[in-house]
N, C-alpha and C. Protein backbone atom coordinates (compact mmCIF):
# COMPACT_ATOMS: atom_id res chain seq x y z
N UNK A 1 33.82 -6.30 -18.98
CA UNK A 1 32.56 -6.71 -18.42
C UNK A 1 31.62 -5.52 -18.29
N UNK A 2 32.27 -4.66 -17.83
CA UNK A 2 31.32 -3.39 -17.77
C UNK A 2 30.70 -2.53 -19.66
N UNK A 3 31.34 -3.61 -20.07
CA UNK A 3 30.47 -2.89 -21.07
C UNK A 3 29.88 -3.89 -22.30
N UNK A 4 29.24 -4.60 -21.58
CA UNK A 4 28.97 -5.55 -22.05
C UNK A 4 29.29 -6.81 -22.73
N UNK A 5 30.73 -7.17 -22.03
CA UNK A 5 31.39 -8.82 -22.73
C UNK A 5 31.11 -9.62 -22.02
N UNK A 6 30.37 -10.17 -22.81
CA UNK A 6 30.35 -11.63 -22.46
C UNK A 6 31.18 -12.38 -21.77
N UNK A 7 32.24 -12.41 -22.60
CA UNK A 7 33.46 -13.58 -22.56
C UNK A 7 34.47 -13.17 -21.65
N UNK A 8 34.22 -11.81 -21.25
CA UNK A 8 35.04 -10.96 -19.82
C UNK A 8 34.10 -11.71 -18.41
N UNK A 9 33.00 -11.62 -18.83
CA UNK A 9 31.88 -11.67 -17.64
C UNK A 9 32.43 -13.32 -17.65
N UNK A 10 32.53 -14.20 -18.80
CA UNK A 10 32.69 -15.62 -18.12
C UNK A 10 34.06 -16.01 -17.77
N UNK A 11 35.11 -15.02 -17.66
CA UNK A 11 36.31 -15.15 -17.51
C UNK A 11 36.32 -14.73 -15.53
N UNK A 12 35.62 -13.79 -15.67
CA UNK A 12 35.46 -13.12 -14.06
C UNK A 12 34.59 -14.16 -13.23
N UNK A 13 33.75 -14.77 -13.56
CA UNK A 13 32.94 -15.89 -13.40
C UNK A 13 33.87 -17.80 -12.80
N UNK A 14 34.90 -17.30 -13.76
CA UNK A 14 35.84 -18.65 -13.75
C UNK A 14 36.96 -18.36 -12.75
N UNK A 15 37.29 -17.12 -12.76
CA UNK A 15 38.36 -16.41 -11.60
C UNK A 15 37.75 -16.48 -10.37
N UNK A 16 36.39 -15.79 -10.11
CA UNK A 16 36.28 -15.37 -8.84
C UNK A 16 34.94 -16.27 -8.07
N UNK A 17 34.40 -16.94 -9.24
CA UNK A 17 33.36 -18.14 -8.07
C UNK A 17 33.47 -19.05 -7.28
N UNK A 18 34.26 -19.70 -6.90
CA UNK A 18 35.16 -20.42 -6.12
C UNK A 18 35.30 -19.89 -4.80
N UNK A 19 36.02 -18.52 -4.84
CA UNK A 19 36.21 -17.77 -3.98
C UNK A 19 35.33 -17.12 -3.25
N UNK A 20 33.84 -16.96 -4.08
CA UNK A 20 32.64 -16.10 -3.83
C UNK A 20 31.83 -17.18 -3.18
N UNK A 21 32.23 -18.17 -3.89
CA UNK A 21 31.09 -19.70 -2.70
C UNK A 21 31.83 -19.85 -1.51
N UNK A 22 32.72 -19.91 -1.70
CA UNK A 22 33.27 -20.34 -0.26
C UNK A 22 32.99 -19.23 0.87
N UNK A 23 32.96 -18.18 0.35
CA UNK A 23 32.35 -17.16 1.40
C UNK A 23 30.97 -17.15 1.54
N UNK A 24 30.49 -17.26 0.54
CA UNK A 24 29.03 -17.76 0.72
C UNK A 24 28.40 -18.68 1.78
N UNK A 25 29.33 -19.71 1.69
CA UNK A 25 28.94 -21.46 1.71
C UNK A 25 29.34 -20.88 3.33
N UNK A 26 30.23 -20.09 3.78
CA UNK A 26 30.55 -19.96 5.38
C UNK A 26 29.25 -19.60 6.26
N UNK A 27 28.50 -18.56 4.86
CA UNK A 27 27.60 -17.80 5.91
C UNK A 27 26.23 -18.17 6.46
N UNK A 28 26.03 -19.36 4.96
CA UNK A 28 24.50 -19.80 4.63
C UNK A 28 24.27 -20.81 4.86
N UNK A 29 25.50 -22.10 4.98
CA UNK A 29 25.71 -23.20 5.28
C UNK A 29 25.22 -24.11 3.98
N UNK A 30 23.42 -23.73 3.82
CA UNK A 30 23.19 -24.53 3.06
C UNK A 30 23.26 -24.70 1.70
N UNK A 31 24.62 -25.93 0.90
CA UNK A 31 24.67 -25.42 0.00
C UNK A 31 23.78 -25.23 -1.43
N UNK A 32 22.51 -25.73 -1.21
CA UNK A 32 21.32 -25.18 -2.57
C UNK A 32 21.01 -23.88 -2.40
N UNK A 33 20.96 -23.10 -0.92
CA UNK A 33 20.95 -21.61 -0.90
C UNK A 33 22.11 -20.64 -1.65
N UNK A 34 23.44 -21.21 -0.93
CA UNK A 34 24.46 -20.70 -1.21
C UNK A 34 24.52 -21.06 -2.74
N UNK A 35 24.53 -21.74 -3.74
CA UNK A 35 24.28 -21.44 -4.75
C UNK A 35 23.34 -20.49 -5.12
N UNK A 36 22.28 -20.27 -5.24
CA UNK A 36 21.51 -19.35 -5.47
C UNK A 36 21.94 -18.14 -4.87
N UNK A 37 22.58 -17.48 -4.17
CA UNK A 37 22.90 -16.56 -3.50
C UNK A 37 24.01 -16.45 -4.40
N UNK A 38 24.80 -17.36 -4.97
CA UNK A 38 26.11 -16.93 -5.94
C UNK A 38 25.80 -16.88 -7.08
N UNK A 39 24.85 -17.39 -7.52
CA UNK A 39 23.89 -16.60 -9.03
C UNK A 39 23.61 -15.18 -8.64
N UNK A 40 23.08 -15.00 -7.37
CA UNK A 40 22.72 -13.70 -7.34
C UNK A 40 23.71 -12.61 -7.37
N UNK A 41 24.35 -12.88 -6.88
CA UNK A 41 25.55 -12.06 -6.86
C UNK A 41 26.32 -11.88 -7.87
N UNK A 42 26.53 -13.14 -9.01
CA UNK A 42 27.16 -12.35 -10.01
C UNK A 42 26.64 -12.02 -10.79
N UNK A 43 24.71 -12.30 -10.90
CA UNK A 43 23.79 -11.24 -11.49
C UNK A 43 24.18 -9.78 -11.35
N UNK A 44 24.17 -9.45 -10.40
CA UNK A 44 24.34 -8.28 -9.79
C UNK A 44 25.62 -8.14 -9.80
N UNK A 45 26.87 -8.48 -10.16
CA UNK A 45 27.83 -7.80 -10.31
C UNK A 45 27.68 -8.05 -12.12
N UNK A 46 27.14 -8.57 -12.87
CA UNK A 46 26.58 -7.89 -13.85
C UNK A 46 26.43 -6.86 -14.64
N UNK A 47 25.60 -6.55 -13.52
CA UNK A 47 24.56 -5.30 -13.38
C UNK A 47 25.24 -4.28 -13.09
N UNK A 48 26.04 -4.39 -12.03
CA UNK A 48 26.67 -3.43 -11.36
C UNK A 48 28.18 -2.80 -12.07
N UNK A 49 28.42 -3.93 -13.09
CA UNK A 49 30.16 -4.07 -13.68
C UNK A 49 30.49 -2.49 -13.69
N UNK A 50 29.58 -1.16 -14.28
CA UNK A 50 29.92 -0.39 -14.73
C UNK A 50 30.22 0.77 -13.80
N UNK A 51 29.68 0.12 -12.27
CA UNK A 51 30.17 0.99 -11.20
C UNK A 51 31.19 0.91 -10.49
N UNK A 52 31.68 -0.28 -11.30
CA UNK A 52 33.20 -0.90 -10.40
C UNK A 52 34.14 -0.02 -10.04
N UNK A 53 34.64 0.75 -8.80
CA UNK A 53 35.83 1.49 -9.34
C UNK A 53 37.10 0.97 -8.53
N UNK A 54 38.23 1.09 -9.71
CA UNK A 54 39.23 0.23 -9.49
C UNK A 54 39.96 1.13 -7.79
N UNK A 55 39.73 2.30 -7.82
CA UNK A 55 40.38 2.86 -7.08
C UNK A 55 40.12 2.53 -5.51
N UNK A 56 38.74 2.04 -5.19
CA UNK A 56 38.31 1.98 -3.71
C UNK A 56 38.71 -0.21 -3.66
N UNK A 57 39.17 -0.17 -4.33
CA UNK A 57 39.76 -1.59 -3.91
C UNK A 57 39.39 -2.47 -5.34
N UNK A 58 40.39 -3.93 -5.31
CA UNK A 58 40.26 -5.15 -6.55
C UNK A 58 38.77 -5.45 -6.66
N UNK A 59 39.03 -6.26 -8.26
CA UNK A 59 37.90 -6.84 -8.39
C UNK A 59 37.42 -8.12 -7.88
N UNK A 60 38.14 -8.84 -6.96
CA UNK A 60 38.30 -9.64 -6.49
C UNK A 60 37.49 -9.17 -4.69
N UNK A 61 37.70 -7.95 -4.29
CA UNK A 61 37.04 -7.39 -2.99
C UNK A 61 35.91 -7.11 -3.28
N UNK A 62 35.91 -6.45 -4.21
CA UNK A 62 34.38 -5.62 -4.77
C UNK A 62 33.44 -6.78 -4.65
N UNK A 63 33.83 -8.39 -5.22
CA UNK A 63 33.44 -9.05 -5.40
C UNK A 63 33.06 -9.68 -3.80
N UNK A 64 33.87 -9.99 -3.50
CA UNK A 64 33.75 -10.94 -2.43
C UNK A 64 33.38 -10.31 -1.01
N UNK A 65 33.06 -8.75 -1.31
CA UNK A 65 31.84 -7.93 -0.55
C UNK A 65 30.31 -8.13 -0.33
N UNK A 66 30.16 -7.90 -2.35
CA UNK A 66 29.13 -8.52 -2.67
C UNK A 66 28.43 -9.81 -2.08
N UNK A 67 29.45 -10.49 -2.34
CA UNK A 67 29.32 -11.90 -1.42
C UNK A 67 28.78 -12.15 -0.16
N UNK A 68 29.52 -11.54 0.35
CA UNK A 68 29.28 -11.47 2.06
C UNK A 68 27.88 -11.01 2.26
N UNK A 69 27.90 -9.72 1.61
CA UNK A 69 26.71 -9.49 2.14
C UNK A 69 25.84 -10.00 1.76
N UNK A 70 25.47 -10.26 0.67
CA UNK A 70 24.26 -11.11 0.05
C UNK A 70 24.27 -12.69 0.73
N UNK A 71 25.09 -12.80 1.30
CA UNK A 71 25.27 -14.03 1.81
C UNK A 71 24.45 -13.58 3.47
N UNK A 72 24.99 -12.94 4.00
CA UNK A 72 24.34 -12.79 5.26
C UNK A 72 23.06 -12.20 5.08
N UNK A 73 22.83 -10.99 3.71
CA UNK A 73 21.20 -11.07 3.78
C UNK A 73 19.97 -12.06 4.18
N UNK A 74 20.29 -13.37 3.26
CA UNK A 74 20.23 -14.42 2.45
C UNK A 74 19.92 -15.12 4.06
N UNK A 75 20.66 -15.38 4.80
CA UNK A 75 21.16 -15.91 6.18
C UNK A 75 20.36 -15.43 7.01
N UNK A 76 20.18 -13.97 7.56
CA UNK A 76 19.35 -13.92 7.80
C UNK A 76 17.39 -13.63 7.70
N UNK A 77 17.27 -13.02 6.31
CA UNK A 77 16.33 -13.23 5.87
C UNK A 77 15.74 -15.00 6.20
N UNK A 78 16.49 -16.08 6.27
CA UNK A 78 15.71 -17.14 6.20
C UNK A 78 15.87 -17.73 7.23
N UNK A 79 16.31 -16.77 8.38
CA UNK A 79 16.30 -16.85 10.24
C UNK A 79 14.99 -16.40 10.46
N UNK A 80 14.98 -15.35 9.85
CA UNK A 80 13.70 -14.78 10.23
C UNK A 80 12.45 -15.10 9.47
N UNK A 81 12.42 -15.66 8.66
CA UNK A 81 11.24 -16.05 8.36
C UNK A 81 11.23 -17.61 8.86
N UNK A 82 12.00 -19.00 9.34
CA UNK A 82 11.73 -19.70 9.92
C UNK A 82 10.99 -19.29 10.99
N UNK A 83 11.50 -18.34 12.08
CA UNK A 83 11.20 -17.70 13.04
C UNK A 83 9.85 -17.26 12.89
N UNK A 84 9.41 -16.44 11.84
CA UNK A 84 8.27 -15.85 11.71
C UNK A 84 7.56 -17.33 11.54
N UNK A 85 7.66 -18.27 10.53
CA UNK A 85 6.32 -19.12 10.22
C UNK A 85 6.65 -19.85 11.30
N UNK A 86 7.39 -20.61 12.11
CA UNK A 86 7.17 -21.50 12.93
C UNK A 86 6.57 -20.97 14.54
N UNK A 87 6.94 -19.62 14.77
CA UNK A 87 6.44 -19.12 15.89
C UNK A 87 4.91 -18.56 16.12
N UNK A 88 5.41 -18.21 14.82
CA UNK A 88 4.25 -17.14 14.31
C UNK A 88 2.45 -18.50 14.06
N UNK A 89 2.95 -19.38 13.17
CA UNK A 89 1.93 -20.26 13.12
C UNK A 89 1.65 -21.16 14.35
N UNK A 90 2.87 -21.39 15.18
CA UNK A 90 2.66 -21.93 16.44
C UNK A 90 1.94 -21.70 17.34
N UNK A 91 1.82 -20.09 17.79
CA UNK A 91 1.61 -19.00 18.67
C UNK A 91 -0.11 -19.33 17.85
N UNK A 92 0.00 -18.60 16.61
CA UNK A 92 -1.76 -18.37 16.22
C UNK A 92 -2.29 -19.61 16.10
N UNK A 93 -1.58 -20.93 16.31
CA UNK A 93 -3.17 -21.92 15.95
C UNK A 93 -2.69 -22.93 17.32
N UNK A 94 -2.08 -22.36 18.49
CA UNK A 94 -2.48 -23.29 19.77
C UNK A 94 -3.19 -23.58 20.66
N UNK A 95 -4.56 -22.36 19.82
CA UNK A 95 -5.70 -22.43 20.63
C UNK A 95 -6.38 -23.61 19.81
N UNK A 96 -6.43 -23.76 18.46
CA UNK A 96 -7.18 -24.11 17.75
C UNK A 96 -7.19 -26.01 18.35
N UNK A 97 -8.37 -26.55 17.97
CA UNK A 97 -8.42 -27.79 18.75
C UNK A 97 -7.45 -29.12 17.88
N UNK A 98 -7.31 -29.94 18.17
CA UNK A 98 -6.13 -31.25 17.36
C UNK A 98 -7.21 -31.13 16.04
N UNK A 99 -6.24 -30.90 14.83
CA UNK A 99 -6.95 -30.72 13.74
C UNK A 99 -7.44 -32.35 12.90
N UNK A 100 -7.16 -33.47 13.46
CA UNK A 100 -6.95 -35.11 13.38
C UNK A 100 -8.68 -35.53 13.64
N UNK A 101 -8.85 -36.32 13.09
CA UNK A 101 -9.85 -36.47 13.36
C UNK A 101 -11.46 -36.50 12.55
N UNK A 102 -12.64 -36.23 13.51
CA UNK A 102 -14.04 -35.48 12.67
C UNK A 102 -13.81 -34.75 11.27
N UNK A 103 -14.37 -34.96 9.83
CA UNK A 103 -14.41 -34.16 9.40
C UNK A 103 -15.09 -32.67 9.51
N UNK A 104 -16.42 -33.04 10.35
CA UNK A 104 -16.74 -31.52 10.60
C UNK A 104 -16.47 -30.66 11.95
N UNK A 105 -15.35 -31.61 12.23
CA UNK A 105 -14.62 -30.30 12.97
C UNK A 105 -14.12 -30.01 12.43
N UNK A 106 -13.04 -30.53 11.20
CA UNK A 106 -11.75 -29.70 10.73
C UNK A 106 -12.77 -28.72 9.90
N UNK A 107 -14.56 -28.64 9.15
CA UNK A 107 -14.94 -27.93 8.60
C UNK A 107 -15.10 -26.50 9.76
N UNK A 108 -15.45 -27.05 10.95
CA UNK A 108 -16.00 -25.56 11.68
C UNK A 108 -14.37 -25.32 12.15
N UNK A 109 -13.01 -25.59 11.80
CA UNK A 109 -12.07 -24.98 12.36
C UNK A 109 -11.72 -23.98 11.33
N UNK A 110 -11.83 -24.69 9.78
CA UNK A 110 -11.77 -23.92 9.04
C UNK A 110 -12.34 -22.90 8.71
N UNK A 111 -13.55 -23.03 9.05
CA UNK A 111 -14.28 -21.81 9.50
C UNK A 111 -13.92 -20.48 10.49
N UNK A 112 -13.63 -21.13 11.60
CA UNK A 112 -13.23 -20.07 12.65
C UNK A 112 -12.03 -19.70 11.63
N UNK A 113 -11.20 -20.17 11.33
CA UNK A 113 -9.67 -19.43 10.87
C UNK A 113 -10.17 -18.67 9.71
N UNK A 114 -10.52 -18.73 9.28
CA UNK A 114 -11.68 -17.88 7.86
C UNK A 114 -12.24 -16.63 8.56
N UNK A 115 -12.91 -16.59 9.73
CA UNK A 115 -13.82 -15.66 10.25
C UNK A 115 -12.76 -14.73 10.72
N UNK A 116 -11.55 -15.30 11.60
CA UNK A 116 -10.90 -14.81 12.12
C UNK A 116 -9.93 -13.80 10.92
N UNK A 117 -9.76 -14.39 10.02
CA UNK A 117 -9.06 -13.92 8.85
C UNK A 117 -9.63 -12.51 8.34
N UNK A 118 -11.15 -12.98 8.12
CA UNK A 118 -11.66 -11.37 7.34
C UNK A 118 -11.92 -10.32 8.65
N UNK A 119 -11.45 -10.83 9.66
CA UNK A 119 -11.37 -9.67 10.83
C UNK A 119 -10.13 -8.94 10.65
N UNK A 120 -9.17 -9.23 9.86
CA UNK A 120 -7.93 -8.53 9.66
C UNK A 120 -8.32 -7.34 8.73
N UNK A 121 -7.74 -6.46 9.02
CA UNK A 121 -7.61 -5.27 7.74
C UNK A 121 -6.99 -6.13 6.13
N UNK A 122 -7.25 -5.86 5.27
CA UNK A 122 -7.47 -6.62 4.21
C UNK A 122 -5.57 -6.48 3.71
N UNK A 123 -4.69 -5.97 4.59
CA UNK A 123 -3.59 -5.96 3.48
C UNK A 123 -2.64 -6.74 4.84
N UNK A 124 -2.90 -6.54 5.98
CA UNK A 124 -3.09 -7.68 6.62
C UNK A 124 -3.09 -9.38 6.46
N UNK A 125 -4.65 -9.30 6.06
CA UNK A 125 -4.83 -10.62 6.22
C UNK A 125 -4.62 -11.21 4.49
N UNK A 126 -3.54 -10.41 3.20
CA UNK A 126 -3.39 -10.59 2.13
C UNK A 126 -1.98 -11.13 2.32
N UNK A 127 -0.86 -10.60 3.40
CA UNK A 127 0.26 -11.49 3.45
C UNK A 127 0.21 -12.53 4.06
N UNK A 128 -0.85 -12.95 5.15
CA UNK A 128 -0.75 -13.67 5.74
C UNK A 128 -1.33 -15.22 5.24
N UNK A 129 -1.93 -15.05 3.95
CA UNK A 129 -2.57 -16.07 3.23
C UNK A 129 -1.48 -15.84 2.20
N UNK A 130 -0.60 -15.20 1.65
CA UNK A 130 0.19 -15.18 0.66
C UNK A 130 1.25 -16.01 1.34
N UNK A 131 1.75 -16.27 2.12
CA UNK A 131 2.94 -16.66 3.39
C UNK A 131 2.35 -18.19 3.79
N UNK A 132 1.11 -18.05 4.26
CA UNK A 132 0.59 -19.50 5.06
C UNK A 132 0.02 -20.65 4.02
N UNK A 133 -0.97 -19.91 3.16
CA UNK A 133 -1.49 -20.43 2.11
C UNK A 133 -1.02 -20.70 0.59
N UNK A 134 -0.29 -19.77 -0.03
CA UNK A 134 0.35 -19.78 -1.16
C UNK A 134 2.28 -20.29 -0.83
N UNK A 135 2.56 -19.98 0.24
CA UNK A 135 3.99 -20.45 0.64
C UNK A 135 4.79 -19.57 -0.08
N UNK A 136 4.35 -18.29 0.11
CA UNK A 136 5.40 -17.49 -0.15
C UNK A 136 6.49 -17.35 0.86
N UNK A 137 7.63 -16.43 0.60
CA UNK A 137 8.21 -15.58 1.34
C UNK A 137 8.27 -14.69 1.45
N UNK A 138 8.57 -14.04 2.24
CA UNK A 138 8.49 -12.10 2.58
C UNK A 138 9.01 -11.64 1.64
N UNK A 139 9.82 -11.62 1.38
CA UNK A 139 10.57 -10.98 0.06
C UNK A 139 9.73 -11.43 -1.52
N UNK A 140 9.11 -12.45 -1.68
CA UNK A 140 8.27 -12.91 -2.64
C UNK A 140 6.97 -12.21 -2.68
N UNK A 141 6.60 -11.88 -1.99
CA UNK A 141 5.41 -11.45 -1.14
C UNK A 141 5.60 -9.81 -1.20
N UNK A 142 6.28 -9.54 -0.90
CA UNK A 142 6.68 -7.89 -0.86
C UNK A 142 6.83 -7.82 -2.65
N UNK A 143 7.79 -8.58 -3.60
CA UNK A 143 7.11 -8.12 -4.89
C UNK A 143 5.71 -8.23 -5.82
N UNK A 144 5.01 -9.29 -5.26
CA UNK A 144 3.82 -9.69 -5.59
C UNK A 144 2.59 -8.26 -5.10
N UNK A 145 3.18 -7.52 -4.45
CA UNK A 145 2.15 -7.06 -3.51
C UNK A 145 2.86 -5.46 -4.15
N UNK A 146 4.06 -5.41 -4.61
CA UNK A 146 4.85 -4.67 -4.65
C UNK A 146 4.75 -3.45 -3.53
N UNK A 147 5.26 -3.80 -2.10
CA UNK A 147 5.08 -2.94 -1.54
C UNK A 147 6.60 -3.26 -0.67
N UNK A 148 7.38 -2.51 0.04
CA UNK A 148 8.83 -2.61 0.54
C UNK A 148 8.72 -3.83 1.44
N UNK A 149 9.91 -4.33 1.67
CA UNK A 149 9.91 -5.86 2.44
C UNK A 149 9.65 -4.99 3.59
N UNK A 150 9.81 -4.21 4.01
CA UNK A 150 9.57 -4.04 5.78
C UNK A 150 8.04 -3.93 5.73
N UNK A 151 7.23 -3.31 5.01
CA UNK A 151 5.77 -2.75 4.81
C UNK A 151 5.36 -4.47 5.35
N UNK A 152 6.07 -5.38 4.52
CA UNK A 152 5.23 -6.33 4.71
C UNK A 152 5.34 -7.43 5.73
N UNK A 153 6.87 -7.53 5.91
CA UNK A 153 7.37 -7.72 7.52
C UNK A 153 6.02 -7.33 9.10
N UNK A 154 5.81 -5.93 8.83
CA UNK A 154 5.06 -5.33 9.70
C UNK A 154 3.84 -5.79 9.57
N UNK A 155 3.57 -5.68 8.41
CA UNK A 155 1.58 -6.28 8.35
C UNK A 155 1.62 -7.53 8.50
N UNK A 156 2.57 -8.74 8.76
CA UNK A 156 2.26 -9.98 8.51
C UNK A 156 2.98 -9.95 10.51
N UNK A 157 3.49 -9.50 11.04
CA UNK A 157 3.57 -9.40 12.47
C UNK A 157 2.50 -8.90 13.04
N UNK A 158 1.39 -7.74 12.85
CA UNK A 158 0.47 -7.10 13.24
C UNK A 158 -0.48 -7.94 13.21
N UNK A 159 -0.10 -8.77 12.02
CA UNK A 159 -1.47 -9.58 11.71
C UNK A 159 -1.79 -10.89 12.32
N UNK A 160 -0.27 -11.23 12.98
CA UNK A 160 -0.43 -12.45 13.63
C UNK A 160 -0.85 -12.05 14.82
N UNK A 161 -0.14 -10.96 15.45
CA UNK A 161 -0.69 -10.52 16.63
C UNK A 161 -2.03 -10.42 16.79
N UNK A 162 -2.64 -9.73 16.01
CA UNK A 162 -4.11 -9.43 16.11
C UNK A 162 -4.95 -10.59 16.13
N UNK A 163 -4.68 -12.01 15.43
CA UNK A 163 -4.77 -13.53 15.27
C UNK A 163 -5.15 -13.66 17.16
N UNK A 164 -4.01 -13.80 17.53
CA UNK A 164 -3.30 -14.25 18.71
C UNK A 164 -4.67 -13.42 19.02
N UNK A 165 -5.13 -12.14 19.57
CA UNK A 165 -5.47 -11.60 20.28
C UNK A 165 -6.58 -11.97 19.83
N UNK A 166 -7.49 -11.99 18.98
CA UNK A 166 -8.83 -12.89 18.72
C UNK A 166 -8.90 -14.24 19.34
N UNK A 167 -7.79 -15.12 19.18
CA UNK A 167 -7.67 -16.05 20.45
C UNK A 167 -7.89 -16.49 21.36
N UNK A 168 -7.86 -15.17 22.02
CA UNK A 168 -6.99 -15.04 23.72
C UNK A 168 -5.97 -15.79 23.75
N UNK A 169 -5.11 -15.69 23.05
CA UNK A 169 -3.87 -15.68 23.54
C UNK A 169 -3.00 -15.23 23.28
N UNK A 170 -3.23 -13.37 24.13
CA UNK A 170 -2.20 -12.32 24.02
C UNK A 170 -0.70 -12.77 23.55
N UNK A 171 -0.42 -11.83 22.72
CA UNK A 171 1.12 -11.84 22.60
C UNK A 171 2.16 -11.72 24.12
C-alpha cells in the first residue's frame, strides 16, 4: 500500500473497515457522518501508507487510531458548530422583531441586519454570511477563505459578539 497498490489498499480496506466503523459509529453516532469520517480516514491512511511504521505498533492500531481520532474530531467539530449556529443565531436575532408577517417589515429587518453587518470589520462579517447565508461550515469556510480553522472560529465568535452588542444585548 505504501507504495502505491491498489489491490493492497483494497485488501486493507476489506480487513480493517468494519473495525474502523465501528469505532467510528461509537463516537459520531450518526451513521451518514460516520461514513464519511471512514472515507476520510482511509483517504488518509492512503496518504499516509508510507509513514506507517511497523515498529510503534500493527496496522490494524495505526489504523484504528486514525479512527478515533478523526472520529472525535468529526464529533466534536459538529458540537460546536451546532452550538455556534444555534446559540450564536439565537443570541444575535432575539432582539430582532417576529419575522411573520408585513412584508415591509421583513424589508426594514433586512435592512437593519444588512446595516448591522457592514458594521463588522469585513473578514468578520465574510464568515458570518459564509456560515449563515451560504451554509457553510467552519472548516468549509476556513478553506474557502483559506485561512486556519481557529482564525475563523475567532472572527465568526467576535463577530457575533459585536452583532449582540449593536443590539443591546451584551454577551
Amino acid at each position: 500500500m505504501a507504495g502505491g497498490d491498489r489491490q493492497a489498499f483494497a485488501e486493507f480496506y476489506d480487513r480493517y473497515a468494519a473495525l474502523a466503523f465501528g469505532v467510528i459509529r461509537r463516537i459520531v453516532r450518526d451513521p451518514a457522518l460516520a461514513e464519511e469520517v471512514l472515507q476520510d480516514v482511509f483517504w488518509e491512511a492512503w496518504g499516509a501508507a508510507a509513514s506507517y511504521d511497523p515498529a510503534r505498533g500493527s496496522p490494524e492500531a495505526w489504523l484504528v487510531m486514525r479512527a478515533r481520532s478523526r472520529g472525535i474530531d468529526r464529533a466534536r467539530a459538529a458540537r460546536r458548530r451546532s452550538e455556534m449556529v444555534v446559540t450564536g443565531l439565537n443570541e444575535a436575532t432575539t432582539s430582532l422583531p417576529d419575522p411573520g408577517g408585513d412584508p415591509g417589515t421583513l424589508a426594514e429587518d433586512r435592512k437593519l441586519v444588512a446595516g448591522m453587518l457592514r458594521r463588522l470589520p469585513e473578514t468578520q462579517r465574510q464568515v458570518l454570511e459564509l456560515a449563515y447565508f451560504d451554509g457553510l461550515t467552519q472548516t468549509e469556510i476556513a478553506e474557502r477563505v483559506k485561512e486556519p480553522l481557529g482564525t475563523v472560529k475567532t472572527r465568526m465568535r467576535l463577530g457575533l459578539e459585536r452583532l449582540r452588542s449593536f443590539m443591546g444585548t451584551a454577551p
